[in-house]
PDB file of N, CA and C in Angstrom:
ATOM      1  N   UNK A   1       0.315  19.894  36.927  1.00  0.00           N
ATOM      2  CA  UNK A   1       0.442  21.226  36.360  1.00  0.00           C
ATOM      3  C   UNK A   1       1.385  22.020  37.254  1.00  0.00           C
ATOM      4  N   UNK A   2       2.768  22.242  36.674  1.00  0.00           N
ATOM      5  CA  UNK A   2       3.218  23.246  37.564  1.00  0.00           C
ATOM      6  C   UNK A   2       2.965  24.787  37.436  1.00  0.00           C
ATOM      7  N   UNK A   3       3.703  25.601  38.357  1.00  0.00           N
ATOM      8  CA  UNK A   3       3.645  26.620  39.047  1.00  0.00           C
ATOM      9  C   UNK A   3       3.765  27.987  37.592  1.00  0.00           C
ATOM     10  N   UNK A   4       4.656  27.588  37.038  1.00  0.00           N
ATOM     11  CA  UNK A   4       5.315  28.067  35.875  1.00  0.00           C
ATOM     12  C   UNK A   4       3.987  27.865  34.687  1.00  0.00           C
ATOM     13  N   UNK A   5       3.261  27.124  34.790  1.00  0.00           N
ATOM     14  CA  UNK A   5       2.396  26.378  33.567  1.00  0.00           C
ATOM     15  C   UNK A   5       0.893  27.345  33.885  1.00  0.00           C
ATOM     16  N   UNK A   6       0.898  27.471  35.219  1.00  0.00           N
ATOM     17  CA  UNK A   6      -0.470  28.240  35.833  1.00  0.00           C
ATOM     18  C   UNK A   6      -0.484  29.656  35.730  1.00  0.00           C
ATOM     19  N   UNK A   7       0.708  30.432  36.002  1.00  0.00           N
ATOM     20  CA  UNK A   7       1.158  31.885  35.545  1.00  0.00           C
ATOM     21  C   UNK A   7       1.095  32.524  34.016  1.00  0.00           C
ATOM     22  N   UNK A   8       1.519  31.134  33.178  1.00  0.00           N
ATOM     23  CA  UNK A   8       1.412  31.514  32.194  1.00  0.00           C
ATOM     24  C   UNK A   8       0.001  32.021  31.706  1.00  0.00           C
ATOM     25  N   UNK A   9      -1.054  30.526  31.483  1.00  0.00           N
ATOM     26  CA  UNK A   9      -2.375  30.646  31.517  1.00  0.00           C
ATOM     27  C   UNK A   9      -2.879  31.498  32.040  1.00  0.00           C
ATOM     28  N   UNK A  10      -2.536  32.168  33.277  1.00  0.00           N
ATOM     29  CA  UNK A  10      -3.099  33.378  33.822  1.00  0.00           C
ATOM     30  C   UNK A  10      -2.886  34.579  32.819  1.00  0.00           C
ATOM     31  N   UNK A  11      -1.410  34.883  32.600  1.00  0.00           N
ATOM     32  CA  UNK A  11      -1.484  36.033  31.708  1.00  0.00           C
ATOM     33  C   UNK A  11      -2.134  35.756  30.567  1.00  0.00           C
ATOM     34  N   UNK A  12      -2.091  34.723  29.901  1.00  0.00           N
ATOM     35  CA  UNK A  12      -2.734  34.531  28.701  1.00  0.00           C
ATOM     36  C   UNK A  12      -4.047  35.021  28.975  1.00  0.00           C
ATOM     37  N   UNK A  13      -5.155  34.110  29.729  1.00  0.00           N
ATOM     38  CA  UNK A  13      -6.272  34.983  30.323  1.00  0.00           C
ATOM     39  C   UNK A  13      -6.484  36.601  30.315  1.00  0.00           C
ATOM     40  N   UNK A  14      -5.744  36.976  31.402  1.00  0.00           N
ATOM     41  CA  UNK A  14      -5.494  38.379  31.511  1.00  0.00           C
ATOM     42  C   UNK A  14      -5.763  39.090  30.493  1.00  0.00           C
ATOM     43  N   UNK A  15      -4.233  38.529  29.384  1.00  0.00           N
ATOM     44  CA  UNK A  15      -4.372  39.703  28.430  1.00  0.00           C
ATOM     45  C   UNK A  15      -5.497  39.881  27.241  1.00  0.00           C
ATOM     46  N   UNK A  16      -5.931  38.111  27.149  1.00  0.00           N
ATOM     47  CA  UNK A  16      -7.228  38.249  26.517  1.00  0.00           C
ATOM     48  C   UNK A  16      -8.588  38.704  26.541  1.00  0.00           C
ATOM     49  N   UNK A  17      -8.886  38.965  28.209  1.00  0.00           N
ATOM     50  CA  UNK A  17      -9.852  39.602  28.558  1.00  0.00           C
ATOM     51  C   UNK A  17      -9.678  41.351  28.621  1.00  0.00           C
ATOM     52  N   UNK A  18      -8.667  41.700  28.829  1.00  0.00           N
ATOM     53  CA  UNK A  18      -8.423  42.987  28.574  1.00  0.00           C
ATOM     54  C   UNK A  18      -8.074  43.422  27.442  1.00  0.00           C
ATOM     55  N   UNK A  19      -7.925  42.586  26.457  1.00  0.00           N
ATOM     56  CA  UNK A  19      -7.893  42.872  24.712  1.00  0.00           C
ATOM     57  C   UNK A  19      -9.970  42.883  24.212  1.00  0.00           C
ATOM     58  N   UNK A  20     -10.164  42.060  25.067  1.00  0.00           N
ATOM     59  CA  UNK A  20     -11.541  42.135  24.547  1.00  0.00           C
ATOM     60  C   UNK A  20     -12.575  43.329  25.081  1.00  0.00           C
ATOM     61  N   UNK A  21     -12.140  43.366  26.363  1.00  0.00           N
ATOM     62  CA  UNK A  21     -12.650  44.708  26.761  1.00  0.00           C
ATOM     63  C   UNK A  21     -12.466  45.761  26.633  1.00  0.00           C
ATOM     64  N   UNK A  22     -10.887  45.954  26.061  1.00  0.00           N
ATOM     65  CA  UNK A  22     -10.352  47.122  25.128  1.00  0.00           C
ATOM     66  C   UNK A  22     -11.281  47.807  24.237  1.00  0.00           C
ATOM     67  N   UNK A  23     -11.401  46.301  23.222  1.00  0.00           N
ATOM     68  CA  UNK A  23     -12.116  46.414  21.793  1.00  0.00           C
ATOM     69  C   UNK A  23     -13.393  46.786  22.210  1.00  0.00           C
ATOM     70  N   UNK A  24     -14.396  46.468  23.453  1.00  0.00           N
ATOM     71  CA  UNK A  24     -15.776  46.956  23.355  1.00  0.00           C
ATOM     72  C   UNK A  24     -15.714  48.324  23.658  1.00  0.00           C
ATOM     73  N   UNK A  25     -14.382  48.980  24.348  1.00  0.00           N
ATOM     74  CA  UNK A  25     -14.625  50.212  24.791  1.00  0.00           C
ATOM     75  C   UNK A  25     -14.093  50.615  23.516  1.00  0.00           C
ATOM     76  N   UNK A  26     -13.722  50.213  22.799  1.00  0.00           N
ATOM     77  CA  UNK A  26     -13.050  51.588  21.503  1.00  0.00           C
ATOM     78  C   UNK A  26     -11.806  51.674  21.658  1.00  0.00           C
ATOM     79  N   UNK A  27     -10.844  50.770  22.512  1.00  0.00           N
ATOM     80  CA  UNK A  27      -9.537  51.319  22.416  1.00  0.00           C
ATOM     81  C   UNK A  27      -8.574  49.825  22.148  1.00  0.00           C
ATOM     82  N   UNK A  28      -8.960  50.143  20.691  1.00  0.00           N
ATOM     83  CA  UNK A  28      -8.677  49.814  19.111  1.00  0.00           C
ATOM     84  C   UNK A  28      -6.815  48.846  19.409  1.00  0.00           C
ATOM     85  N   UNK A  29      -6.093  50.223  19.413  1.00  0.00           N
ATOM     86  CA  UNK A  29      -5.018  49.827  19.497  1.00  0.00           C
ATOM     87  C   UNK A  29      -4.327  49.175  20.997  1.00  0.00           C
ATOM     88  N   UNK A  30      -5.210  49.124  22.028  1.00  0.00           N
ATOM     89  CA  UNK A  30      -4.553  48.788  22.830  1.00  0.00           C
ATOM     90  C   UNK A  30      -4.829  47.246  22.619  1.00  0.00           C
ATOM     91  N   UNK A  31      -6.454  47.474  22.527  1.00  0.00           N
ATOM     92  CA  UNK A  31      -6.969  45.875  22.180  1.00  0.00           C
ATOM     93  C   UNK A  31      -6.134  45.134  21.325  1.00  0.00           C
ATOM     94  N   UNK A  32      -5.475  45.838  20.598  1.00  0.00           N
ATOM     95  CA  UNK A  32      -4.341  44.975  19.713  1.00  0.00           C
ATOM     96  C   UNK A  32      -2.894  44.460  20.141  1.00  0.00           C
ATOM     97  N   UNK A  33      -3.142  45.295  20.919  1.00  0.00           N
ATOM     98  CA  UNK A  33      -1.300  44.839  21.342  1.00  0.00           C
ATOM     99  C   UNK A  33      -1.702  43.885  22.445  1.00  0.00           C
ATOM    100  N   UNK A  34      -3.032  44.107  23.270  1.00  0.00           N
ATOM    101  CA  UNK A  34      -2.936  43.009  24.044  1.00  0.00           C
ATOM    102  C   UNK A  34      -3.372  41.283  23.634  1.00  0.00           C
ATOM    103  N   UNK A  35      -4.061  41.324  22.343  1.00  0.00           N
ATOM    104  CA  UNK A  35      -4.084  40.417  22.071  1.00  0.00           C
ATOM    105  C   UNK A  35      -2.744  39.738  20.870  1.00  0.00           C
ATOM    106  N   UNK A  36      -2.337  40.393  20.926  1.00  0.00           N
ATOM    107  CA  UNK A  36      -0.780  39.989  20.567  1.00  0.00           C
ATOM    108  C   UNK A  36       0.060  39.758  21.444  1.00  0.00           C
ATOM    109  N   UNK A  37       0.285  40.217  22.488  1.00  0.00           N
ATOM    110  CA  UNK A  37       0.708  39.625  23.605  1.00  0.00           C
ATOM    111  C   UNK A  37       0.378  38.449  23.897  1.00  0.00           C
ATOM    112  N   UNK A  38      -0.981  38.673  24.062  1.00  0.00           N
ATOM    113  CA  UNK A  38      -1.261  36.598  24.228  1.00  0.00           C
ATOM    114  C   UNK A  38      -1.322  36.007  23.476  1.00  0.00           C
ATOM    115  N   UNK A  39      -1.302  35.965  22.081  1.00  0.00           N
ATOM    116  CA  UNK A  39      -0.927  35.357  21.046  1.00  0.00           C
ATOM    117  C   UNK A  39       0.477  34.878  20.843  1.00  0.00           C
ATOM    118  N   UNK A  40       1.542  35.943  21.119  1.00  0.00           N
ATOM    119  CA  UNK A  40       3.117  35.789  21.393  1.00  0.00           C
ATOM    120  C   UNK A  40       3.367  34.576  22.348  1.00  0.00           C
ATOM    121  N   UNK A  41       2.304  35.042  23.417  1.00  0.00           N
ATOM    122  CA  UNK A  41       2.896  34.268  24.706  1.00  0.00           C
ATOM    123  C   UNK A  41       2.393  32.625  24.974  1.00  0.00           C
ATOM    124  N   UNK A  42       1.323  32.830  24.098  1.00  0.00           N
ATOM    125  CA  UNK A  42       0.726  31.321  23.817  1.00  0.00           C
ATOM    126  C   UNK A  42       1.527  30.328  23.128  1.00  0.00           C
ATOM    127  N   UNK A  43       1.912  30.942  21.799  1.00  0.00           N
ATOM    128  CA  UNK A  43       2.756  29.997  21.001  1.00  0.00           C
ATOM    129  C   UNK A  43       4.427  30.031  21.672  1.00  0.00           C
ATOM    130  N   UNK A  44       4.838  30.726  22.341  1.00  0.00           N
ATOM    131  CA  UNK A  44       6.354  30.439  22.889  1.00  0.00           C
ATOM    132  C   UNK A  44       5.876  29.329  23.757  1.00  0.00           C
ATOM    133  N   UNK A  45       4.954  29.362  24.650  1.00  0.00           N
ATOM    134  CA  UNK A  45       4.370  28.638  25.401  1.00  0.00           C
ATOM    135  C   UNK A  45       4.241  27.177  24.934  1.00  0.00           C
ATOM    136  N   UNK A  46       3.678  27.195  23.760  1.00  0.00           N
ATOM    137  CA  UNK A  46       3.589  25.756  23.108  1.00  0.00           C
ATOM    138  C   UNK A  46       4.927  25.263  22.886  1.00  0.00           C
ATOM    139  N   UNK A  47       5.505  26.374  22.044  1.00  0.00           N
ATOM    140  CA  UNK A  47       6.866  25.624  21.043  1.00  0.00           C
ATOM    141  C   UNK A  47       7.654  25.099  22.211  1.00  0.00           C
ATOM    142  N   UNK A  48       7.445  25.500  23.855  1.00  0.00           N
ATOM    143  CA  UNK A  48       8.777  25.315  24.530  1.00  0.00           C
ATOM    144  C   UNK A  48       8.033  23.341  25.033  1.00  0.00           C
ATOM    145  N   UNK A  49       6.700  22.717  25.109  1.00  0.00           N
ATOM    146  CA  UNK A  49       6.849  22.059  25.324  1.00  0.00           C
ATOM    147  C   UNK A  49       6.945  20.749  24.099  1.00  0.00           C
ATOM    148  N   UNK A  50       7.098  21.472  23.416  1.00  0.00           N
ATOM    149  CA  UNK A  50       7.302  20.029  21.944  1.00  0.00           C
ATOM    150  C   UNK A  50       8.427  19.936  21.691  1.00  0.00           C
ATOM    151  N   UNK A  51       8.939  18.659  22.314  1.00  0.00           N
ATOM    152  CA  UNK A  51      10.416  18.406  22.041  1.00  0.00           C
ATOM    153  C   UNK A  51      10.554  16.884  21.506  1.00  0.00           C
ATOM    154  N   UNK A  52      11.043  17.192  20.366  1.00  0.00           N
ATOM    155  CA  UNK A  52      11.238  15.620  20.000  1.00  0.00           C
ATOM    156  C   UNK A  52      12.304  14.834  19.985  1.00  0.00           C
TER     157      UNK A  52
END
């Protein structure tokens, strides 16, 4: 696992736990953008290692 592969997963983490804790506090729209963020950043994430 490199260095680059562990950062990512981290933000992914990150932004998912602070999208979820957004949403329990009530703040709706932030919870949204942060889980779009890691949603964004997940799938660039994928598409960059499938190469055929």
């Amino acid at each position: 696992m490199n260095t680059t592969k562990k950062y990512q997963d981290l933000a992914i983490s990150t932004l998912f736990f602070a999208g979820t804790l957004g949403f329990m506090f009530g703040e709706f729209i932030f919870s949204t953008v942060f889980f779009a963020t890691a949603f964004i950043i997940s799938n660039v994430a994928r598409s960059n290692q499938v190469q055929f």
